[in-house]
Protein backbone atom coordinates (compact mmCIF):
# COMPACT_ATOMS: atom_id res chain seq x y z
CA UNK A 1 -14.63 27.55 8.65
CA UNK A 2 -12.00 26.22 11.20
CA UNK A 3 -12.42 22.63 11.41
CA UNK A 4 -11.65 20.40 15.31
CA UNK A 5 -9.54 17.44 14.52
CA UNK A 6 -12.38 14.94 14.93
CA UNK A 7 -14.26 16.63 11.66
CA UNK A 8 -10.55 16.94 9.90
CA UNK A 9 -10.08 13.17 10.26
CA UNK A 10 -13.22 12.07 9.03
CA UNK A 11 -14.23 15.28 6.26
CA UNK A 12 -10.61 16.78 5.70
CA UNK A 13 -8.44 16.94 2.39
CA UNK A 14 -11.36 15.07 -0.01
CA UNK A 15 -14.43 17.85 -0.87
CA UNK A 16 -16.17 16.82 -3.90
CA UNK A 17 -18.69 18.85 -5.83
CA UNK A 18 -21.73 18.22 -7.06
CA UNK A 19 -22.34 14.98 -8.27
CA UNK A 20 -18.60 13.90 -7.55
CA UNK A 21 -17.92 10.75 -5.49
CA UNK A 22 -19.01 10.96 -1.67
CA UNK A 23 -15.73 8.95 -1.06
CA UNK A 24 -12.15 10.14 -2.45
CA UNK A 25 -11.54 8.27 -5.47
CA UNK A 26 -8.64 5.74 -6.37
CA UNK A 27 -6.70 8.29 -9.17
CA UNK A 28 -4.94 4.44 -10.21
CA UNK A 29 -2.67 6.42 -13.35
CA UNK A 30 0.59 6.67 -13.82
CA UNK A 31 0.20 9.48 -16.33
CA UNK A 32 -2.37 12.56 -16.95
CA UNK A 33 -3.79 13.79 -20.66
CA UNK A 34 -3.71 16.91 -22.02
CA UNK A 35 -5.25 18.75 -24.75
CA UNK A 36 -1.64 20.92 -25.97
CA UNK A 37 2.02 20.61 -25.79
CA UNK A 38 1.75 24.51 -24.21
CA UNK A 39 -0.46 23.48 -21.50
CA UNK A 40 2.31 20.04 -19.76
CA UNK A 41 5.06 22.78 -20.74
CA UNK A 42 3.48 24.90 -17.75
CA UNK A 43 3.41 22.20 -15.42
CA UNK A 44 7.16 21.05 -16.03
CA UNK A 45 7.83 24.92 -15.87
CA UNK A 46 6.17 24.83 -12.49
CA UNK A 47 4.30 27.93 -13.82
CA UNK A 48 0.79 26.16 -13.57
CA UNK A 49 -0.52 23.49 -10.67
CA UNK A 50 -1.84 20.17 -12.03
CA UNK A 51 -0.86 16.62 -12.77
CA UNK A 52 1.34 14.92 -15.29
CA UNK A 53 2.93 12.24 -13.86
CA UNK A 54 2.31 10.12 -10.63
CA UNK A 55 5.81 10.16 -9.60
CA UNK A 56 5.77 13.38 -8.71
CA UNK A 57 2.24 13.93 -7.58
CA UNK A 58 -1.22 12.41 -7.92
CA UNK A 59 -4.52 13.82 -6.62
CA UNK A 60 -5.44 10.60 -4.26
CA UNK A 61 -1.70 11.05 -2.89
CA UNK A 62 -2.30 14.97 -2.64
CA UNK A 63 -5.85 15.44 -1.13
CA UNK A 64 -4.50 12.86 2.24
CA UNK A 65 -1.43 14.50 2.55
CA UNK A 66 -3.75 17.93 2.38
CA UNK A 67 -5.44 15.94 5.46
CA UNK A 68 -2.27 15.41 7.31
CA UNK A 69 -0.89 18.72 6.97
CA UNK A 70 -4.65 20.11 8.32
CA UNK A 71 -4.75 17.72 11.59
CA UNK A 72 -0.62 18.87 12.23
CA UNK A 73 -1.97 22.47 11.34
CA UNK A 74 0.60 22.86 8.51
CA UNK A 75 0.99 25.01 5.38
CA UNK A 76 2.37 22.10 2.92
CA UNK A 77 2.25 18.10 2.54
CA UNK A 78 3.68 15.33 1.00
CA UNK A 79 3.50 11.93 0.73
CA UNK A 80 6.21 8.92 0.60
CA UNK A 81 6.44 5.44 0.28
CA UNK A 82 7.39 5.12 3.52
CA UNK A 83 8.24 6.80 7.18
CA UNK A 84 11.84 5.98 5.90
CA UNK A 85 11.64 7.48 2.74
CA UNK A 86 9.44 10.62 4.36
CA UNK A 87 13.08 11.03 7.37
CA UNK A 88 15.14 11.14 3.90
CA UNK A 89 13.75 13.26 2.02
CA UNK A 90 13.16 15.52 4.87
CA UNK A 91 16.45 15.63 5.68
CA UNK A 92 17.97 15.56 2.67
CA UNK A 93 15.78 18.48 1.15
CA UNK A 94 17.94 21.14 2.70
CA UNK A 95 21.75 19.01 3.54
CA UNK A 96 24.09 18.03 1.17
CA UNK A 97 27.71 16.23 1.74
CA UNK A 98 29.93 18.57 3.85
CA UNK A 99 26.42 19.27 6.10
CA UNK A 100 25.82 18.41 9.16
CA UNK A 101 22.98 16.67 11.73
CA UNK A 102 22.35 16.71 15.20
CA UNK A 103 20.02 13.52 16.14
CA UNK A 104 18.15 12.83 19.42
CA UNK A 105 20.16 9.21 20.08
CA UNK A 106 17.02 7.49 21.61
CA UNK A 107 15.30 6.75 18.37
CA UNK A 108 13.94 3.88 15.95
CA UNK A 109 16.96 1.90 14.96
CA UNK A 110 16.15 2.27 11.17
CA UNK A 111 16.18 5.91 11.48
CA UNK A 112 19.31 6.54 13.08
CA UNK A 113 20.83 3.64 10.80
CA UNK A 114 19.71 6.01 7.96
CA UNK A 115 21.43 8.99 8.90
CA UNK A 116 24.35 7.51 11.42
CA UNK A 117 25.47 5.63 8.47
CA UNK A 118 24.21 5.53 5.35
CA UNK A 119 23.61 9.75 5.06
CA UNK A 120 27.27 9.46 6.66
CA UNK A 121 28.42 7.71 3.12
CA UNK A 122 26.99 10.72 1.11
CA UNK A 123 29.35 13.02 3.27
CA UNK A 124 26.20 14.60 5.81
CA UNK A 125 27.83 13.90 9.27
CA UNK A 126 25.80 13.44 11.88
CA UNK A 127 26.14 13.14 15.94
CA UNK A 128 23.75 11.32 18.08
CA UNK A 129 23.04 13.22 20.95
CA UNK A 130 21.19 12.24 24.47
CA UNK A 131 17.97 14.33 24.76
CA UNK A 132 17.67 14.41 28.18
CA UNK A 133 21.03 16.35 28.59
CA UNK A 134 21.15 19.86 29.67
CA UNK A 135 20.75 23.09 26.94
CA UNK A 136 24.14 23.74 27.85
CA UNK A 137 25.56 20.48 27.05
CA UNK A 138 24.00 19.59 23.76
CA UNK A 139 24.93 23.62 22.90
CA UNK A 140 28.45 21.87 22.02
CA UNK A 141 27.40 19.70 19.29
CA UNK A 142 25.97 22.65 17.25
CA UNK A 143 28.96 23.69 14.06
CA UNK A 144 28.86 26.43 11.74
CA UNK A 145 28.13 23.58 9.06
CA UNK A 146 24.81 22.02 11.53
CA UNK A 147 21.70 22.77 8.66
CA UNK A 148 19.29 20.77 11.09
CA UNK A 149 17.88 18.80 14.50
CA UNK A 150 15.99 15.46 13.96
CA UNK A 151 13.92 14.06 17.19
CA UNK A 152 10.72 12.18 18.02
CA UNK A 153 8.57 13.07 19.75
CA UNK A 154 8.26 9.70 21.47
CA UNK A 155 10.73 7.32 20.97
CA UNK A 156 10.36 3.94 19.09
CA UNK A 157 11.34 1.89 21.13
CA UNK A 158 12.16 3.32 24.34
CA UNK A 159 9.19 5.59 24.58
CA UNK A 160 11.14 8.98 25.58
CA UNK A 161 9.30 11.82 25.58
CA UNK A 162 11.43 14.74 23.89
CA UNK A 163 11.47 18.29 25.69
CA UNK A 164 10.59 19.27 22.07
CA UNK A 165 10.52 23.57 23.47
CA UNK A 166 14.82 22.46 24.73
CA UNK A 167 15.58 21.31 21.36
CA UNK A 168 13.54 24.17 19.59
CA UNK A 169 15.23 27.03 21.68
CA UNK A 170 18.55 25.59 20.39
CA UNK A 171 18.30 24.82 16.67
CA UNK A 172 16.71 28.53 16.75
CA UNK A 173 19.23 29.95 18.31
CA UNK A 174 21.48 28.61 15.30
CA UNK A 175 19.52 29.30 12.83
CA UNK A 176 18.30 26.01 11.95
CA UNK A 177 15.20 24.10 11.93
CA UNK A 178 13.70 21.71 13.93
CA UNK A 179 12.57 18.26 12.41
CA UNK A 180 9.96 16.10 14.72
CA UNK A 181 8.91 12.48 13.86
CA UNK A 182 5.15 12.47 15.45
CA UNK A 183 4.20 9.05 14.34
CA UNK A 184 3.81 7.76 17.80
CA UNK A 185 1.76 11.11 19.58
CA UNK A 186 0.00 11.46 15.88
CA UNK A 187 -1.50 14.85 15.80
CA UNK A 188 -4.19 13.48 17.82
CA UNK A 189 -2.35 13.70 20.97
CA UNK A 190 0.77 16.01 19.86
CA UNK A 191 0.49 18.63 17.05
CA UNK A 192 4.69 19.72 17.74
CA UNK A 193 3.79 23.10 15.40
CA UNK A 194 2.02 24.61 18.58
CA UNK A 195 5.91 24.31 20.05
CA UNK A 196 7.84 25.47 17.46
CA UNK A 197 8.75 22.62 16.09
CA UNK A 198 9.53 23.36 12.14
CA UNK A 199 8.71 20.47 9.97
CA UNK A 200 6.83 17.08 10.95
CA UNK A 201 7.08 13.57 9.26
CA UNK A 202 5.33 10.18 9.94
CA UNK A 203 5.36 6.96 9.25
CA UNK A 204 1.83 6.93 7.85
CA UNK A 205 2.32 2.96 8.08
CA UNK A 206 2.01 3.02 11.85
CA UNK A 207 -1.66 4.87 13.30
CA UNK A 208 -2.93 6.54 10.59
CA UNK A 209 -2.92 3.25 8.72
CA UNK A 210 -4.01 1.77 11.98
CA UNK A 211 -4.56 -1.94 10.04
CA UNK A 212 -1.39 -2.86 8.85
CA UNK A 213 -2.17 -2.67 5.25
CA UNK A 214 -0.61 0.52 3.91
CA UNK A 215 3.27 1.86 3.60
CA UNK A 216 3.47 5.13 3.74
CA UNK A 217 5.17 8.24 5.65
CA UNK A 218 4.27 12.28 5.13
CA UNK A 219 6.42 14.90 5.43
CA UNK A 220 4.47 18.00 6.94
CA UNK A 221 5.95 21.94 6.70
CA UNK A 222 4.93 24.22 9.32
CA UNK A 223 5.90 27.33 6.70
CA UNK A 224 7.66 28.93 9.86
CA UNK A 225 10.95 28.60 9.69
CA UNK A 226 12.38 31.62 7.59
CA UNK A 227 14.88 29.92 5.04
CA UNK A 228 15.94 33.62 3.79
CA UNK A 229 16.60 34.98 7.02
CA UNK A 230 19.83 32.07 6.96
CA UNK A 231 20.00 32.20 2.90
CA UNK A 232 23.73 31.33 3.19
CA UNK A 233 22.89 27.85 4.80
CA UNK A 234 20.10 26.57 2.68
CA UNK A 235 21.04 27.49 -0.95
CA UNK A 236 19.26 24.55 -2.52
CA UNK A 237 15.99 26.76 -1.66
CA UNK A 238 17.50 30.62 -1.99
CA UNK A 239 19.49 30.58 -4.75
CA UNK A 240 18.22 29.88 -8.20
CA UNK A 241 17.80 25.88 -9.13
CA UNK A 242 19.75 25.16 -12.71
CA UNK A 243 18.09 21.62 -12.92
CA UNK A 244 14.60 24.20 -13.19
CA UNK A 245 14.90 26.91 -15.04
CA UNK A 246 16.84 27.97 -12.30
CA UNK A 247 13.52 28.43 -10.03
CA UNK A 248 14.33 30.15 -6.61
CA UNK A 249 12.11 28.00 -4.44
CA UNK A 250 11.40 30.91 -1.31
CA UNK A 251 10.97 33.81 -3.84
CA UNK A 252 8.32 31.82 -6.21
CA UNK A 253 6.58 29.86 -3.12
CA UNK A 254 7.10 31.75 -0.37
CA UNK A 255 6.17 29.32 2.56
CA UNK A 256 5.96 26.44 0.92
CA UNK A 257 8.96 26.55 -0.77
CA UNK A 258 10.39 23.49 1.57
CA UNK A 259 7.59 21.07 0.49
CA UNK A 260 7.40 22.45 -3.39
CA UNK A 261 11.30 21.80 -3.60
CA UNK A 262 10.62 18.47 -1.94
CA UNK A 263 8.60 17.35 -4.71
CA UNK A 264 10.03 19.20 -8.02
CA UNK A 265 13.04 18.22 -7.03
CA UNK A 266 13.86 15.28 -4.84
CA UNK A 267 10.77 13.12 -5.91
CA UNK A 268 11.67 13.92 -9.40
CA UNK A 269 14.95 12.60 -8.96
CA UNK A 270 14.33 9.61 -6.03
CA UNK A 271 11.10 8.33 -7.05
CA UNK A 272 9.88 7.44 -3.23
CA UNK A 273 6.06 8.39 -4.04
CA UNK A 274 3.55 6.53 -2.17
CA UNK A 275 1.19 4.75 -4.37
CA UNK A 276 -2.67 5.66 -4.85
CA UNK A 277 -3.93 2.76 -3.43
CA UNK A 278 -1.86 2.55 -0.53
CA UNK A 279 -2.85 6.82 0.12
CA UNK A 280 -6.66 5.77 0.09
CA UNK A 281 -6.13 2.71 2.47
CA UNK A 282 -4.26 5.19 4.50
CA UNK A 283 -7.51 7.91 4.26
CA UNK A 284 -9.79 5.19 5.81
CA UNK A 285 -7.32 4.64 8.62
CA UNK A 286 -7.16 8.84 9.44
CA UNK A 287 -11.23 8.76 9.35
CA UNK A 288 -10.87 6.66 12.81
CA UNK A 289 -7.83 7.88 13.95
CA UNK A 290 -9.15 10.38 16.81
CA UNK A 291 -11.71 7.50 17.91
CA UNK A 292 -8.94 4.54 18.03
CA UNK A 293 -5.92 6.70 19.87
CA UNK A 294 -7.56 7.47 22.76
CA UNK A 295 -8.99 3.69 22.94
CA UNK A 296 -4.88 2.93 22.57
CA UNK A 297 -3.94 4.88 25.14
CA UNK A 298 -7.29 3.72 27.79
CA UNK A 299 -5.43 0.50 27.12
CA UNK A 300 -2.10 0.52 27.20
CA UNK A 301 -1.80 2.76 30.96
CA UNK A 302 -4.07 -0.13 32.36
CA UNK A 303 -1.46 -2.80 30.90
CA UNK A 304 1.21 -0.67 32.11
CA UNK A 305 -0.09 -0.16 35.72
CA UNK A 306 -0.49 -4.20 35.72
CA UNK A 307 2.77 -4.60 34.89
CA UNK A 308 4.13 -2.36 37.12
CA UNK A 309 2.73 -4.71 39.94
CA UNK A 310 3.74 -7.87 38.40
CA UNK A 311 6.42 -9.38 40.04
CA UNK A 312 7.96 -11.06 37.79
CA UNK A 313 8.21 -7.65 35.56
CA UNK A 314 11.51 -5.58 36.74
CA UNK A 315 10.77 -2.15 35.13
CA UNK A 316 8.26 -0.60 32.98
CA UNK A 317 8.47 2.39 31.05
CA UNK A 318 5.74 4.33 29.91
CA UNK A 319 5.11 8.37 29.85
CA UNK A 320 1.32 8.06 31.35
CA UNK A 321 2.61 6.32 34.64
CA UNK A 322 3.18 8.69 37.24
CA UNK A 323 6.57 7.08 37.95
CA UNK A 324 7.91 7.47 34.68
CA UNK A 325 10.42 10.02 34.47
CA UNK A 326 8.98 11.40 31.12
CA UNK A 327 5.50 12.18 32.98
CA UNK A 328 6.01 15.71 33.14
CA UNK A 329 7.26 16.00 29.95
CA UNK A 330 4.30 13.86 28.71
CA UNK A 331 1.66 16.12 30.47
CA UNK A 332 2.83 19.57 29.25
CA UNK A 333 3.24 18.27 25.23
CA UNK A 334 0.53 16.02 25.02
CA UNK A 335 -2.33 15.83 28.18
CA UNK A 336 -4.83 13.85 26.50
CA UNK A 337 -2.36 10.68 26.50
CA UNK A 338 0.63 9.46 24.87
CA UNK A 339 0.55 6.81 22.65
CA UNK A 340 -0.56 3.01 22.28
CA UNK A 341 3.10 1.57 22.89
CA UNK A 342 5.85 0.87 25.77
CA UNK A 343 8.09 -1.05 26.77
CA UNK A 344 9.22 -3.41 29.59
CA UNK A 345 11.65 -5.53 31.02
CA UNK A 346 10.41 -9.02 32.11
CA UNK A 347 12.72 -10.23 35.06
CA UNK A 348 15.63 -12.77 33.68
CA UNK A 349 17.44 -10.60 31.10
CA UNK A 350 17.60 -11.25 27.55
CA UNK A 351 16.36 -15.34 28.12
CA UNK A 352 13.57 -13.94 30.17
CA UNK A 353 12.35 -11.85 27.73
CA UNK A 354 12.61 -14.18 24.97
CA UNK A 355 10.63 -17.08 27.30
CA UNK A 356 7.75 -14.35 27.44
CA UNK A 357 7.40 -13.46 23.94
CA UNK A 358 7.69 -17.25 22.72
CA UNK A 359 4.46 -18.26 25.79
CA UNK A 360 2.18 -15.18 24.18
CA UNK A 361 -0.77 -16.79 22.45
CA UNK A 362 -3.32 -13.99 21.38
CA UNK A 363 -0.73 -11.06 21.19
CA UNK A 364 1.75 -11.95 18.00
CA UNK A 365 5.36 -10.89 17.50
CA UNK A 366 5.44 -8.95 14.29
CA UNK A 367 7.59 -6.28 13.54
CA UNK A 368 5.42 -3.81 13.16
CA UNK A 369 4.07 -1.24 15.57
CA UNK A 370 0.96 1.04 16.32
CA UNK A 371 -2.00 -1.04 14.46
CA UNK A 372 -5.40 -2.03 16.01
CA UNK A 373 -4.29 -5.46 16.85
CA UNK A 374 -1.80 -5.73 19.50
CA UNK A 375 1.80 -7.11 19.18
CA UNK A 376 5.46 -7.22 20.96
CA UNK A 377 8.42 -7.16 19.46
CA UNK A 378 12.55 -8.16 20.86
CA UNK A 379 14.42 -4.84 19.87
CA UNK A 380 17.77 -6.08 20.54
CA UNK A 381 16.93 -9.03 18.44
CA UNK A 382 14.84 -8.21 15.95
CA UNK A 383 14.69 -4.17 14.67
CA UNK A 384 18.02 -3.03 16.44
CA UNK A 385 19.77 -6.35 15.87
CA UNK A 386 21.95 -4.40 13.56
CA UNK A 387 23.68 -2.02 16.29
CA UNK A 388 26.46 -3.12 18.58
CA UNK A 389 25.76 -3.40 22.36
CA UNK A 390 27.37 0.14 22.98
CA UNK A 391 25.17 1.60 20.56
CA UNK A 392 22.10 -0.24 21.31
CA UNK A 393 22.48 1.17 24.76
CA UNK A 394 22.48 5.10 23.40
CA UNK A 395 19.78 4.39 21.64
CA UNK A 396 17.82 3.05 24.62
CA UNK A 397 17.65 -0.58 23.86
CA UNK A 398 18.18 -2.78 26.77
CA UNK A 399 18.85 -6.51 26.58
CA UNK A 400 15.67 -7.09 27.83
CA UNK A 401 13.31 -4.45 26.58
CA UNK A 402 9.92 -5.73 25.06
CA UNK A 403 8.40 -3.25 23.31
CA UNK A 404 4.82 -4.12 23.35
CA UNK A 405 2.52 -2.35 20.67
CA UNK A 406 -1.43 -2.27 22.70
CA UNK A 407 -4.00 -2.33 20.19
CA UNK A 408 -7.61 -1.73 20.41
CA UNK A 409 -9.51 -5.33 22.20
CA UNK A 410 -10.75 -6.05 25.41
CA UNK A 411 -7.89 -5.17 27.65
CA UNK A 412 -8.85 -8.28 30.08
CA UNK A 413 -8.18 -10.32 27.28
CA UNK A 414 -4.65 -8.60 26.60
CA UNK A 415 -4.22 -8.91 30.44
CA UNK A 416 -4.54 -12.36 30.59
CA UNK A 417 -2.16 -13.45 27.80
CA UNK A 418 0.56 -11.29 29.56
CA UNK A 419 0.05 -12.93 32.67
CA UNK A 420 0.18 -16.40 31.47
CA UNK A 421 3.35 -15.59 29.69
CA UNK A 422 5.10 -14.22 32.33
CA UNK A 423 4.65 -17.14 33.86
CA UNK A 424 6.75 -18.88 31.96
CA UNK A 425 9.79 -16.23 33.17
């Protein structure tokens, strides 16, 4: 029985029998018991499915990330301990040093941190591209050493929409896959598989959380990409593993050889496993998550139009205004709305926009993003402070962006707090 999204969120991943727990247990162990010596011997031999450590894998962990991958309509799942952790391992699952990355440039700071520099110390070279050039253009960044292409779907913080079939067409075309962070759409409002997009992560953290409780990201596989049609560029998963018996990864798993590698292998050795706990906060968040996105997105195009008309606002950016430049892009990948967050420039430059954020009284600066209460955030200050002024600008951060997170209350109420602190630009 095919399942709508709506029944996945609330029913998906946890099915217990008879006389099991309605609700999907806490599994709170590190370790598993077994009756033989013969029987754990076929789980570290990979020859048998089942637990033994909660490192690698854990039945609370694996029964939401079996949710994820059914709302993103995927063939594999796994969770992390973070979105951060979910981009590395991702990434990191199929390049080694000598590899190399090409990265939309308009991302979170933190991500393209990860890979711009730190990934660039482990000898995987990367080059920070602008999406919103032309195929023919961003054809010249692809080498004969490129293993993949890492977007978002929407951009945290600048809130660009990615032409996500532009970017497919060319990592296709060179034979490598495509990498989408969804956490802003969620597969609510975006499932990228429908586009060809290859693999999917999230920072679990942000709306499937949706209370600012739980860490977590998920790394979803589409099983589409065919890693032995380009054998010669992803070895780690066609040629036989030494550190597992020497395990061929496509040949034994077929299409989910990308997420079984993932955890065999780079949770083995890494450790970035999301806890139990934190995977069933995260399952109570995902049984709301197709009633609170739309209410996010209701919201945050009313706030947007208002500030649009302020006058004391001097740009707004947000896919689900007709003037935004990404509106096009926004209605053909995700119709239903875009997501609960954009971003603005209150008139006054950088001392404007910190006069606005210090006047707000119900909405909080936090860093955090995408929960049911709403909150703003200083890029340039605060996530991206890190990044020169050259760099914040490729990455979209303007000296004056506020990147404004719309949660879930009365949107009168969020209304007036904006317009009392603007008044104090």
């Amino acid at each position: 029985m095919k399942l709508k999204k709506d029944t996945i969120c609330v029913q998906g991943g946890w099915q217990p029998k008879n006389g099991e727990p309605r609700v999907l247990p806490i599994y709170q162990s590190t370790t598993f018991r077994y009756e033989t010596s013969e029987e754990m011997g076929k789980l570290f031999d990979l020859e048998k499915e089942g637990y033994f450590y909660s490192r690698l894998q854990n039945p609370t962990c694996d029964i939401v990330a079996q949710k994820i991958c059914d709302l993103e309509g995927g063939v594999a799942a796994m969770l992390t301990s973070s979105g951060q952790a979910a981009t590395m391992l991702a990434v990191t699952n199929i390049c080694e040093a000598g590899d190399h990355i090409i990265c939309a440039a308009k991302i979170y700071g933190g991500t393209s941190n990860l890979l711009a520099v730190t990934l660039h110390r482990f000898g995987v070279e990367v080059d920070l591209v602008d999406q919103d050039l032309p195929e023919e253009e961003l054809e010249k960044y692809f080498k004969p050493n490129t293993k993949a292409v890492f977007a978002e779907t929407i951009s945290n913080p600048a809130g660009v929409v990615l032409d996500i079939a532009k970017f497919v067409n060319l990592a296709h075309s060179h034979g490598v896959p495509m990498i989408c962070d969804n956490t802003f759409a969620t597969p609510i409002n975006c499932q990228p598989f429908q586009f060809g997009v290859d693999i999917v992560t999230h920072s679990t953290t942000k709306y499937m959380d949706g209370h600012a409780m739980a860490l977590g990201g998920c790394i979803v596989d589409s099983g589409n990409f065919d890693w032995e049609a380009h054998k010669e560029k992803f070895p780690g998963l066609t040629t036989p593993d030494e550190s597992y018996h020497g395990v061929i990864y496509t040949q034994k798993f077929g299409k989910k050889a990308y997420i079984q590698k993932a955890v065999a292998q780079l949770m083995r050795d890494m450790g970035s496993c999301q806890s139990p706990m934190n995977a069933f906060l995260t399952n109570v968040g995902l049984e709301t998550l197709h009633l609170r996105v739309p209410r996010h997105c209701e919201n945050a195009l009313k706030i947007a139009k208002f500030l649009e008309n302020h006058e004391k606002v001097a740009w707004v950016e947000y896919a689900g205004l007709e003037s935004s430049k990404y509106h096009q892009l926004a209605e053909k990948y995700m119709p239903n709305g875009v997501c609960g967050v954009l971003c603005f420039g209150p008139k006054g430059g950088k001392e404007g926009a910190m006069r606005f954020t210090n006047a707000l009284k119900l909405i909080a600066i936090v860093t955090h993003v995408a929960d049911a209460r709403t909150c703003v955030l200083h890029p340039a200050s605060h996530t991206h402070r890190q990044l020169n002024e050259e760099q914040l600008i490729e990455a979209g951060v303007l000296p004056d962006l506020i990147r404004l997170s719309v949660g879930i209350e009365d949107v009168d109420d969020l209304i007036a707090d904006l317009a009392q602190a603007l008044e104090a630009v």
